[in-house]
PDB file of N, CA and C in Angstrom:
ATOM      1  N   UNK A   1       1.435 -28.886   8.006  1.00  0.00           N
ATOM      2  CA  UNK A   1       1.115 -27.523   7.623  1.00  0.00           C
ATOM      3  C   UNK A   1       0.868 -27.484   6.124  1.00  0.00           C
ATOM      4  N   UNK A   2      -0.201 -26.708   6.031  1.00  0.00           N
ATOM      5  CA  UNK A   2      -0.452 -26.940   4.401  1.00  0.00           C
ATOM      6  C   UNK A   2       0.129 -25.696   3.961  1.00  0.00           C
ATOM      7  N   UNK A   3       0.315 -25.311   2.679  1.00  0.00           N
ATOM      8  CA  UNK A   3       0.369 -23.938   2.101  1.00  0.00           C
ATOM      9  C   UNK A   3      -0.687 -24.070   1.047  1.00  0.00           C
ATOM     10  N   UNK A   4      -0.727 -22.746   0.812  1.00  0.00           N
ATOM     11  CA  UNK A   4      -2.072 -21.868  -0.065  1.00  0.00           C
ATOM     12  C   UNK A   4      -1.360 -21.662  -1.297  1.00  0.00           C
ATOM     13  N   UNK A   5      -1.820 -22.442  -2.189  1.00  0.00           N
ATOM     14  CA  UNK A   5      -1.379 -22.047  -3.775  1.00  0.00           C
ATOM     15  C   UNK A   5      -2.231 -21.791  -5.134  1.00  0.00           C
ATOM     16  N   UNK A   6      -2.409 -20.457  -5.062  1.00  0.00           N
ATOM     17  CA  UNK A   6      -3.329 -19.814  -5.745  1.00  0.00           C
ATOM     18  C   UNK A   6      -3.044 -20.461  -6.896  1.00  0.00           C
ATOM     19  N   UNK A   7      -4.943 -20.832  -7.582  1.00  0.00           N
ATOM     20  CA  UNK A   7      -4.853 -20.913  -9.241  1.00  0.00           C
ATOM     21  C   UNK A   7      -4.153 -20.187 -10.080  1.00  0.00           C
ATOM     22  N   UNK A   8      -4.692 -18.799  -9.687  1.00  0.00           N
ATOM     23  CA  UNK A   8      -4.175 -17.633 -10.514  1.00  0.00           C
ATOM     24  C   UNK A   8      -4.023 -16.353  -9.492  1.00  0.00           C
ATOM     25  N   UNK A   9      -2.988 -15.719 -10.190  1.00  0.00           N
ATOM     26  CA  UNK A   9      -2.856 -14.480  -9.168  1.00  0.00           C
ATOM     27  C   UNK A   9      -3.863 -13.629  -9.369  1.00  0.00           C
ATOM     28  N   UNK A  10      -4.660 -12.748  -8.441  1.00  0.00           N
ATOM     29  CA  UNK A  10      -5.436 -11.647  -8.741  1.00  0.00           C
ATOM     30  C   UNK A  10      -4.604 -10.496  -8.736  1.00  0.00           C
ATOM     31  N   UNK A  11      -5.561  -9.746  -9.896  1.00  0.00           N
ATOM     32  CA  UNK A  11      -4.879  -8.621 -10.054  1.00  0.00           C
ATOM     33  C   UNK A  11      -5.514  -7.186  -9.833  1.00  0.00           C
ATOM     34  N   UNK A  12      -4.872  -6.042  -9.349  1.00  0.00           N
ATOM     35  CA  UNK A  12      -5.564  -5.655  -8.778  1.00  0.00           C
ATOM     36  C   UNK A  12      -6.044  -4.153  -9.854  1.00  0.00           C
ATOM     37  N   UNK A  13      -7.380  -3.423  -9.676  1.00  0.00           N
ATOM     38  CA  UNK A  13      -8.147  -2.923 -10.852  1.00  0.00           C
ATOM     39  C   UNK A  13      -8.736  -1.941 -10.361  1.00  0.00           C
ATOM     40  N   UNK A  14      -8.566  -1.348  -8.824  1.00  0.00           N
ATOM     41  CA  UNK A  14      -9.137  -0.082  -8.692  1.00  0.00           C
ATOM     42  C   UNK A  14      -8.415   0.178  -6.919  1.00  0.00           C
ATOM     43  N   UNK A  15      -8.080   0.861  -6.654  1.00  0.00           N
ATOM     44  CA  UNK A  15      -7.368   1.379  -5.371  1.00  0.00           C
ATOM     45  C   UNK A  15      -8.292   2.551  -4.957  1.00  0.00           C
ATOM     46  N   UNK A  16      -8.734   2.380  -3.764  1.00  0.00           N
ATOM     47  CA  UNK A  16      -9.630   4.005  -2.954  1.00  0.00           C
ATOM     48  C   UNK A  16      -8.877   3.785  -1.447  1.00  0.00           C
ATOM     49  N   UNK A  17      -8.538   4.971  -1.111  1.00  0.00           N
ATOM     50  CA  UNK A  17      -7.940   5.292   0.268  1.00  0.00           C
ATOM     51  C   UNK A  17      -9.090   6.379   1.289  1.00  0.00           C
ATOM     52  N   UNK A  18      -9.376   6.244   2.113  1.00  0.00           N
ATOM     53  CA  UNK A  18      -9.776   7.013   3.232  1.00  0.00           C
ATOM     54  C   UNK A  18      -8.906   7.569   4.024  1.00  0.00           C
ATOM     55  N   UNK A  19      -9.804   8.246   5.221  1.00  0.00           N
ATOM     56  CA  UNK A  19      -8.356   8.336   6.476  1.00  0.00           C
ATOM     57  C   UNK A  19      -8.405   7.137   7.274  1.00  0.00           C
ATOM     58  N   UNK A  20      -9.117   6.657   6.800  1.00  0.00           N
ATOM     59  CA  UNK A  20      -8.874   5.504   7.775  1.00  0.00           C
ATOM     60  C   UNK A  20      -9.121   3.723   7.543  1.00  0.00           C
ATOM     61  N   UNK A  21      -9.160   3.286   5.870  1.00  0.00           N
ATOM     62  CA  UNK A  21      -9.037   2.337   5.325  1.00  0.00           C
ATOM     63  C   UNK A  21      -8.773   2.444   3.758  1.00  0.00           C
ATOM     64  N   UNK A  22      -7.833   1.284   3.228  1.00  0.00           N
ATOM     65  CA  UNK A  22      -7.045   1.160   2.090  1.00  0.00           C
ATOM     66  C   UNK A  22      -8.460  -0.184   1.174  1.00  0.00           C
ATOM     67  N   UNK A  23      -8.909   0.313   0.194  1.00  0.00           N
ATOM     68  CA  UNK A  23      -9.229  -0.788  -0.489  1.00  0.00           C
ATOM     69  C   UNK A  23      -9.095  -1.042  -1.445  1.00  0.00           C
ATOM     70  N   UNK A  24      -8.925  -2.442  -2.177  1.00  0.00           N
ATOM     71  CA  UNK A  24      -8.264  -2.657  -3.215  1.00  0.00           C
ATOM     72  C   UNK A  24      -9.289  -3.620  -3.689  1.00  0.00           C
ATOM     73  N   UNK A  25      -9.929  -3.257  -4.911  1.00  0.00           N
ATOM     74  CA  UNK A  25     -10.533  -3.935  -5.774  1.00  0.00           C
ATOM     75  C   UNK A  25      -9.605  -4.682  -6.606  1.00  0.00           C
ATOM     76  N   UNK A  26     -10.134  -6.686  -6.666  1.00  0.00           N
ATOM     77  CA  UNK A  26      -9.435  -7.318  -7.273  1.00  0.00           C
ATOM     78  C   UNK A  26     -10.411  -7.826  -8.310  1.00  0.00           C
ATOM     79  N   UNK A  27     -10.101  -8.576  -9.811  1.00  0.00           N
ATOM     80  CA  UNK A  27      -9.868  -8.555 -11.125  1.00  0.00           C
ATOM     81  C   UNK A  27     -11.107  -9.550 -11.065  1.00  0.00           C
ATOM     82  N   UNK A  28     -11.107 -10.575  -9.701  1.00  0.00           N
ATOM     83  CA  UNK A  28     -11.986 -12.043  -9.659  1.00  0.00           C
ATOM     84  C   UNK A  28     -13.289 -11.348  -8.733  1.00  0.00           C
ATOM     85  N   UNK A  29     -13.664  -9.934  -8.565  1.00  0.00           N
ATOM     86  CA  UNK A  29     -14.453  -9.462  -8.027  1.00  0.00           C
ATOM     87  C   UNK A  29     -14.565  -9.284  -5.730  1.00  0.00           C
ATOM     88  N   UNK A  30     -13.005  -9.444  -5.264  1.00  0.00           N
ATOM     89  CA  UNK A  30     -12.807  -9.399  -4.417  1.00  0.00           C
ATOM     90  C   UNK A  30     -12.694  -7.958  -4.221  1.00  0.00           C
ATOM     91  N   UNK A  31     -12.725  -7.365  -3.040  1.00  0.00           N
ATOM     92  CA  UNK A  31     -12.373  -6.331  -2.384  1.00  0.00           C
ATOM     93  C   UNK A  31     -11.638  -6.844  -0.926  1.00  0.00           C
ATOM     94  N   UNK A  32     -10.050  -6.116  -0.566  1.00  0.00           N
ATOM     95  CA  UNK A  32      -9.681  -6.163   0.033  1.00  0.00           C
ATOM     96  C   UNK A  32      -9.612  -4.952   0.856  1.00  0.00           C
ATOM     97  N   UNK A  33     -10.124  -4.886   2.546  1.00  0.00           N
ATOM     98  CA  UNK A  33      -9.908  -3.351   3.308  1.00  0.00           C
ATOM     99  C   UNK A  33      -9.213  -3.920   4.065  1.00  0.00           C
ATOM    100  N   UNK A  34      -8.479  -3.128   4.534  1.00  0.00           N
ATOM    101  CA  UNK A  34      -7.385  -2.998   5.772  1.00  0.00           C
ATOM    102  C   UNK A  34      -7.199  -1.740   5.961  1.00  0.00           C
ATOM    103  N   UNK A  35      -7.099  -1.909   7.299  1.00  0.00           N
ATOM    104  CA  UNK A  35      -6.954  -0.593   8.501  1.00  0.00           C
ATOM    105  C   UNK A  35      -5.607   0.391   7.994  1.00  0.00           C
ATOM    106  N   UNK A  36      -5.957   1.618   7.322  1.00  0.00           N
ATOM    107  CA  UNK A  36      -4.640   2.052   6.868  1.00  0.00           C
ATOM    108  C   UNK A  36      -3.463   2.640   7.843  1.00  0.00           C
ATOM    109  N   UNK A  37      -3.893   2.439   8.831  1.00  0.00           N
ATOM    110  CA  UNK A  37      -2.628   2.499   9.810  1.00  0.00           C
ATOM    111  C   UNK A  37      -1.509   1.246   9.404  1.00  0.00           C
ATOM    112  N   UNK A  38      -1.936   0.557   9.088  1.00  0.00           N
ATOM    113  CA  UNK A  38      -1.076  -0.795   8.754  1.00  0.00           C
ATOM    114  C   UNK A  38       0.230  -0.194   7.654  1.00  0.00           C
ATOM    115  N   UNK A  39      -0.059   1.102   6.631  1.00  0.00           N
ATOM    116  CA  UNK A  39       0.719   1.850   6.122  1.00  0.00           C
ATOM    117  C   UNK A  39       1.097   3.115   6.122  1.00  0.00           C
ATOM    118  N   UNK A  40       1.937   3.501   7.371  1.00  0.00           N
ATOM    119  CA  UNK A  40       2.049   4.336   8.295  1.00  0.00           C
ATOM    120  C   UNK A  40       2.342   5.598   6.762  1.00  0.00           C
ATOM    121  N   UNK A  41       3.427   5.234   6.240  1.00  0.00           N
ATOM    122  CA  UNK A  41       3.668   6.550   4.748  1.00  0.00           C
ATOM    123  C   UNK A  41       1.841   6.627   4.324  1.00  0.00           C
ATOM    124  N   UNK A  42       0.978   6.060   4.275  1.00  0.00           N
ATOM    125  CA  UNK A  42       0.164   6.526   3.371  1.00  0.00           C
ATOM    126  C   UNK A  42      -1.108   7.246   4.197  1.00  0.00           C
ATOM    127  N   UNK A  43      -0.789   6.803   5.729  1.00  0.00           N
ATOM    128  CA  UNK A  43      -1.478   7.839   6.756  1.00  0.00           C
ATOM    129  C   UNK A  43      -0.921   9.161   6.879  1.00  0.00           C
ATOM    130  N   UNK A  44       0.738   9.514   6.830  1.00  0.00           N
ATOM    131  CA  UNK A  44       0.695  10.920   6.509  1.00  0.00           C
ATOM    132  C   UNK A  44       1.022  11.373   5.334  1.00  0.00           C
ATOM    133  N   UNK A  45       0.515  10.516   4.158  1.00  0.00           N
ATOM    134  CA  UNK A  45       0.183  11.481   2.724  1.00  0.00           C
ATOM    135  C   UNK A  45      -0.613  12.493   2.749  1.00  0.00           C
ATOM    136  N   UNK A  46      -0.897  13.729   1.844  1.00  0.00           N
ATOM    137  CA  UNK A  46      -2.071  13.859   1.396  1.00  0.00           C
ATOM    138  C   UNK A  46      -2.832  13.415   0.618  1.00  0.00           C
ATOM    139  N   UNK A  47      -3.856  14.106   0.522  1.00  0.00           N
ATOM    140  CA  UNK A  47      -4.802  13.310  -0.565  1.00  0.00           C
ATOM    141  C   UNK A  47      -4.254  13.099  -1.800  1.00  0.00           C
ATOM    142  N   UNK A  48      -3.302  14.457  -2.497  1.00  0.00           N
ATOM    143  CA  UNK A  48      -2.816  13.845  -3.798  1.00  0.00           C
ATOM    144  C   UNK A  48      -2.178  13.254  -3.915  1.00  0.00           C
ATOM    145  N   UNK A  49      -1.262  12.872  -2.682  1.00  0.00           N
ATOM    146  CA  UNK A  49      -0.284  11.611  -2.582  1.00  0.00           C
ATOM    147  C   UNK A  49      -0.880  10.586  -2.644  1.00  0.00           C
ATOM    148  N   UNK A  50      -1.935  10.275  -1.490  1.00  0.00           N
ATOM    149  CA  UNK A  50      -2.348   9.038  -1.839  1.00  0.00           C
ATOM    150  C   UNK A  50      -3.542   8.667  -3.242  1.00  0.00           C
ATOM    151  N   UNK A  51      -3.852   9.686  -4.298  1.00  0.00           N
ATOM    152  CA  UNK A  51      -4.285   9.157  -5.010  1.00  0.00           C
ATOM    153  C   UNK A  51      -3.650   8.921  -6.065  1.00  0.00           C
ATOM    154  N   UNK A  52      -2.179   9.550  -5.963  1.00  0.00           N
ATOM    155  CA  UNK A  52      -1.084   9.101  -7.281  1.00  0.00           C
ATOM    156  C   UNK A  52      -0.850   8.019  -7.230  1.00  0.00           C
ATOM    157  N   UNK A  53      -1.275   6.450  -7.434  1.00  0.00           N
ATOM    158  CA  UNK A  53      -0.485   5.197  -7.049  1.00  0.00           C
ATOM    159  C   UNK A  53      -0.827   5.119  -8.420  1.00  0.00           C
ATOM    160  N   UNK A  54      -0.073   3.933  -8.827  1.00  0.00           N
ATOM    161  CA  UNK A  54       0.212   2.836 -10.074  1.00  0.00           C
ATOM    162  C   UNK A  54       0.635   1.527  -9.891  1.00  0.00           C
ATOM    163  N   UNK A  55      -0.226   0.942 -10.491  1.00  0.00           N
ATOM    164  CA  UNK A  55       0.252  -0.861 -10.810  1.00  0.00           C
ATOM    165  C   UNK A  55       1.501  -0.976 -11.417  1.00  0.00           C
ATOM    166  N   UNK A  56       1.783  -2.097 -10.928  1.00  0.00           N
ATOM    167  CA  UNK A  56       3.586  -2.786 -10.851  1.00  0.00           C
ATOM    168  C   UNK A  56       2.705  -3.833 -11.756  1.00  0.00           C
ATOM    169  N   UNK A  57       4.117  -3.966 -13.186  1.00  0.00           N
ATOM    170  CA  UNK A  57       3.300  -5.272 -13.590  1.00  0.00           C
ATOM    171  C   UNK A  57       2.245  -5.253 -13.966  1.00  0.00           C
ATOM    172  N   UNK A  58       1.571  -6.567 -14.237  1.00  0.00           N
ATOM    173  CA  UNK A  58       0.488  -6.403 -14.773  1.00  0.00           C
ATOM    174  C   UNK A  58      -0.779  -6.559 -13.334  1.00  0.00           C
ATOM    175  N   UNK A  59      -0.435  -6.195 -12.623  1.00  0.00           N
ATOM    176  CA  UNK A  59      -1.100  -5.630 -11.432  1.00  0.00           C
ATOM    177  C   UNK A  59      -0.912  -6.227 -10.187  1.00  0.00           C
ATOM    178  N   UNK A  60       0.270  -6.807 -10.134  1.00  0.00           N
ATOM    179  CA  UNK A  60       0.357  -8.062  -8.753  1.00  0.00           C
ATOM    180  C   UNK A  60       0.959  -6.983  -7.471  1.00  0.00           C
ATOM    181  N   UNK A  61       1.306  -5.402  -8.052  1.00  0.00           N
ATOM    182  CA  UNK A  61       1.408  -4.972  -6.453  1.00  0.00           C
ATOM    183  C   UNK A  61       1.195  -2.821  -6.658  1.00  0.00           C
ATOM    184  N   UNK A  62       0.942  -2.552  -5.919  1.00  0.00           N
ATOM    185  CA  UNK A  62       0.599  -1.049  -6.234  1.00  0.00           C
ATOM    186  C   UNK A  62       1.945  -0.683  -5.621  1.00  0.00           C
ATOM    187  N   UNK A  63       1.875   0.614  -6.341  1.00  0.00           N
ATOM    188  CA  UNK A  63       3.191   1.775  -5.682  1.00  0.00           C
ATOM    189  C   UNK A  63       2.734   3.013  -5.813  1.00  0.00           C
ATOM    190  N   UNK A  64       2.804   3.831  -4.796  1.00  0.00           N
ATOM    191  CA  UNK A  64       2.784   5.127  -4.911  1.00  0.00           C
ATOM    192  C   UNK A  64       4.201   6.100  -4.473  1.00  0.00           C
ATOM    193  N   UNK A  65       4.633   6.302  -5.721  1.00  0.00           N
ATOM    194  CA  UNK A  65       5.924   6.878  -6.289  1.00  0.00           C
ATOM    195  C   UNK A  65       6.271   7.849  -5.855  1.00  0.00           C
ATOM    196  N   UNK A  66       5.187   8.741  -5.091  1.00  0.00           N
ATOM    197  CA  UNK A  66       5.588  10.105  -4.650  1.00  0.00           C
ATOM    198  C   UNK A  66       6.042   9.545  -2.836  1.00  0.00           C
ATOM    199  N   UNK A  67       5.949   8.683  -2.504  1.00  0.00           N
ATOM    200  CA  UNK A  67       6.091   7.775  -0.566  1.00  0.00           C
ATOM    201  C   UNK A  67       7.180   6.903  -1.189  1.00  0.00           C
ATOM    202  N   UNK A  68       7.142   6.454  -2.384  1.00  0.00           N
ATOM    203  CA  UNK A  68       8.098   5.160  -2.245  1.00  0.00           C
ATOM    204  C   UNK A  68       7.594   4.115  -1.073  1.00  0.00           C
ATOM    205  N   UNK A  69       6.518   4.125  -1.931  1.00  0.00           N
ATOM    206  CA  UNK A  69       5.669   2.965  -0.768  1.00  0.00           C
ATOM    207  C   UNK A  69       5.512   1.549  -2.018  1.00  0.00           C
ATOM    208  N   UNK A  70       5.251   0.429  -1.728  1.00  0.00           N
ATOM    209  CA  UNK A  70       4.942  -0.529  -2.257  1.00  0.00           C
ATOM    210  C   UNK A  70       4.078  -1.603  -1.467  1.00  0.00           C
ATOM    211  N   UNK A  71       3.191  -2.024  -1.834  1.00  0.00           N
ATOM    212  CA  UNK A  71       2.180  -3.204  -1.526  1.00  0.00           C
ATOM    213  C   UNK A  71       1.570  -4.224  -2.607  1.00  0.00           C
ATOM    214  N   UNK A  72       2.764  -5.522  -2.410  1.00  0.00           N
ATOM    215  CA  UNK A  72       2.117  -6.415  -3.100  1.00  0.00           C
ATOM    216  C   UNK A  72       0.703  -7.179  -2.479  1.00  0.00           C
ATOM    217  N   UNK A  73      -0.259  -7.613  -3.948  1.00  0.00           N
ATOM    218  CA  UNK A  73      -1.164  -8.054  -3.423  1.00  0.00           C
ATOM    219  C   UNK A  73      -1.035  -9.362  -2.614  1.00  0.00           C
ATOM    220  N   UNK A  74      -0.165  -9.864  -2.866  1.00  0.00           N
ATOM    221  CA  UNK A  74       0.105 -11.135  -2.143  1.00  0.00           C
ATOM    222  C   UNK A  74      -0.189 -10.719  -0.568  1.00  0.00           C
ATOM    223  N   UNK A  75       0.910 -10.029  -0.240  1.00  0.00           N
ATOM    224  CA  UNK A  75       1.335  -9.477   1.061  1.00  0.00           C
ATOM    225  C   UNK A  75      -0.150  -9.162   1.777  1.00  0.00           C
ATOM    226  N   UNK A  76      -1.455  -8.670   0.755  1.00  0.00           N
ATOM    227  CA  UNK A  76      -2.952  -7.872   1.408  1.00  0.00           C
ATOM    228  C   UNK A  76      -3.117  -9.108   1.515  1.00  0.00           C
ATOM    229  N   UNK A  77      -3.355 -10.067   0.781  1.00  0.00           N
ATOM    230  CA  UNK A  77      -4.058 -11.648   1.154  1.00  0.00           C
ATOM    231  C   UNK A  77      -3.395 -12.110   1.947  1.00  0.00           C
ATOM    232  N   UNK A  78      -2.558 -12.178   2.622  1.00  0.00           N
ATOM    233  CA  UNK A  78      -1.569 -12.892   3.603  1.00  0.00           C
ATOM    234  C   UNK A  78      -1.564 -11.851   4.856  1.00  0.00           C
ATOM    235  N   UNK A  79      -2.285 -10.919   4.980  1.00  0.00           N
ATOM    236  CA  UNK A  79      -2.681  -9.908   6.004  1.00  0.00           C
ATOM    237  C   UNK A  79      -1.462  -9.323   6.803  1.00  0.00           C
ATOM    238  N   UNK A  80      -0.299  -8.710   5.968  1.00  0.00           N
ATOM    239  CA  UNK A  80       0.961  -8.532   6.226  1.00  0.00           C
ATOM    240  C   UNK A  80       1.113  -7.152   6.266  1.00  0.00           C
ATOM    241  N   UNK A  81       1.044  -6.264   6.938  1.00  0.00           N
ATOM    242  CA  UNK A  81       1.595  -5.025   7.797  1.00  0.00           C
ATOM    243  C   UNK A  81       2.925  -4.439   6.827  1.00  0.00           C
ATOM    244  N   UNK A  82       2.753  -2.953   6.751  1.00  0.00           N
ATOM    245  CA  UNK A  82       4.119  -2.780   6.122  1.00  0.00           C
ATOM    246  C   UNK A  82       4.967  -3.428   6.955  1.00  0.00           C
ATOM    247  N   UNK A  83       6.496  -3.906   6.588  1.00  0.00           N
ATOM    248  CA  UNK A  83       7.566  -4.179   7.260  1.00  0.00           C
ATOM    249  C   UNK A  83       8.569  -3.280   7.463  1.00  0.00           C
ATOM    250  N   UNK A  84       8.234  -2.050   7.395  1.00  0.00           N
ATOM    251  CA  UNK A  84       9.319  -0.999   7.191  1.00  0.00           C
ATOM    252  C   UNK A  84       9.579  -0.887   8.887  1.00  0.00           C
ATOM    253  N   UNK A  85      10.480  -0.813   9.082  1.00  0.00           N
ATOM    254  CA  UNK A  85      11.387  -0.488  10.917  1.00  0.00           C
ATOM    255  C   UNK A  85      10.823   0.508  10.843  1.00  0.00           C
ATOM    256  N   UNK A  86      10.507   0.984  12.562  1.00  0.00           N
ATOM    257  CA  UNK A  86      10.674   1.979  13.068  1.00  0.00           C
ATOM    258  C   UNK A  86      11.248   3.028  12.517  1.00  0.00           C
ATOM    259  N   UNK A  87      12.720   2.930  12.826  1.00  0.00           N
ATOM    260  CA  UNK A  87      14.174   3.901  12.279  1.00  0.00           C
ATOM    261  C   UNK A  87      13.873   4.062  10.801  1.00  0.00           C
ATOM    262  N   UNK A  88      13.251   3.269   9.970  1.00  0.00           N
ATOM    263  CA  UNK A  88      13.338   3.763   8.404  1.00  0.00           C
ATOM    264  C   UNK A  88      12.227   4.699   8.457  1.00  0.00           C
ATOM    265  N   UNK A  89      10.860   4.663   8.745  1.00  0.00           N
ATOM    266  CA  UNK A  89       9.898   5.058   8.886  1.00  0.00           C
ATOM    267  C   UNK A  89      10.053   6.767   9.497  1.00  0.00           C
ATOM    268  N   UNK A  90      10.408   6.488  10.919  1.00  0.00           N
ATOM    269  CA  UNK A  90      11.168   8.026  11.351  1.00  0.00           C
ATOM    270  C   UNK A  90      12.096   8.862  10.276  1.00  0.00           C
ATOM    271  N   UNK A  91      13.229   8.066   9.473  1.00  0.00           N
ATOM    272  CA  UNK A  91      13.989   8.682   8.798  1.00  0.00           C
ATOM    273  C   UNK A  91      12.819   9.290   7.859  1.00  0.00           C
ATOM    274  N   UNK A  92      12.255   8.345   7.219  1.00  0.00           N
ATOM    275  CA  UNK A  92      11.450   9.364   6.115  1.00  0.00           C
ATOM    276  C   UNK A  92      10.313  10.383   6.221  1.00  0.00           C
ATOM    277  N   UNK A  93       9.829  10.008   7.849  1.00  0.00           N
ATOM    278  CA  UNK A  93       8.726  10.988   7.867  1.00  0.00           C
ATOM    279  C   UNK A  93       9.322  12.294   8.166  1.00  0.00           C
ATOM    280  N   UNK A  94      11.010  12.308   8.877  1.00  0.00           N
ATOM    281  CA  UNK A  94      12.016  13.559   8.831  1.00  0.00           C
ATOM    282  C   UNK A  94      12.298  14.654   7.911  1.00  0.00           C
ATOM    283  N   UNK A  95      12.249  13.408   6.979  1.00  0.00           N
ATOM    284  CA  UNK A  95      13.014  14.093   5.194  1.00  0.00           C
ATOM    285  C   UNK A  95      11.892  14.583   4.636  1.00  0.00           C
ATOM    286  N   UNK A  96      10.532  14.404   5.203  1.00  0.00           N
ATOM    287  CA  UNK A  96       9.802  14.759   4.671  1.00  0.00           C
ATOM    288  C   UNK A  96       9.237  16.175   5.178  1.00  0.00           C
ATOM    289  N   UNK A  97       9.230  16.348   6.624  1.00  0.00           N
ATOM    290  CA  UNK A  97       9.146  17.524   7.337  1.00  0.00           C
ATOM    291  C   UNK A  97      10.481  18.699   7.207  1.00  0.00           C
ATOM    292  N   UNK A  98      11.622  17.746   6.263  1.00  0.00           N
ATOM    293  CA  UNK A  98      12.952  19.081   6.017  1.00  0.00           C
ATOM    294  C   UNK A  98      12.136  19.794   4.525  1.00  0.00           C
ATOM    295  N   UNK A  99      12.111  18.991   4.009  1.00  0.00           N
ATOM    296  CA  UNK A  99      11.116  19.631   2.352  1.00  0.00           C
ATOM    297  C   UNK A  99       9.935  21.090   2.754  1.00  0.00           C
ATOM    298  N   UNK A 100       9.173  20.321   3.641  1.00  0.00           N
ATOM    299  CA  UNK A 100       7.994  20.979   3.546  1.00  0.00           C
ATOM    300  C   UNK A 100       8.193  22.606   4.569  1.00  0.00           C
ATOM    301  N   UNK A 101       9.716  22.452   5.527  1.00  0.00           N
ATOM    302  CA  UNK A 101      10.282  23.787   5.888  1.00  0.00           C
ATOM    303  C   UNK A 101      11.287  23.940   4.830  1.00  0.00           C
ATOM    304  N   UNK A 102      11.444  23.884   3.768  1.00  0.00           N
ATOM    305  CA  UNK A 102      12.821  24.649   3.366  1.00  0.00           C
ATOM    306  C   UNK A 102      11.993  25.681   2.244  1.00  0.00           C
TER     307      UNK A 102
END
């Protein structure tokens, strides 16, 4: 089994969300899309949620602070699915429906 050991890390230099794909412009002229179901918090953001994100670092992973979501770029090149459980996922999409009735 071999492993993949990048020259250099790419970094990432422009983020656009749809309803229905995440893309991430990288630094070496890549674009990465993935199906944004793959990040269940950023399918029920709104739009200003999902356009508040910020680079971690000097760009090796995005966060959007208002979800407490995180995606390193590693994780998009390695075609890796949030890992958040079920049960965490439910808890927060809860806490999020107590806010928006109180």
């Amino acid at each position: 089994m071999t492993t993949l050991v990048l020259e250099r890390e790419p970094v990432v230099i422009n983020v656009t969300i749809t309803d229905e794909k995440l893309t991430v412009d990288l630094d070496d002229g890549r674009s990465l899309i993935v199906p944004l179901d793959w990040y269940p918090r950023l399918v029920h953001a709104s739009p200003k949620e999902r356009n508040n994100w910020q680079l971690l670092g000097d760009g090796y992973a995005i966060e959007w602070p208002d979800l407490d979501e995180h995606i390193g770029i590693e994780g998009l090149l390695a075609g890796r699915r949030s890992g958040e459980s079920k049960e965490s996922f439910q808890r927060w999409l809860a806490s999020r429906q107590s806010v928006t009735h109180a």
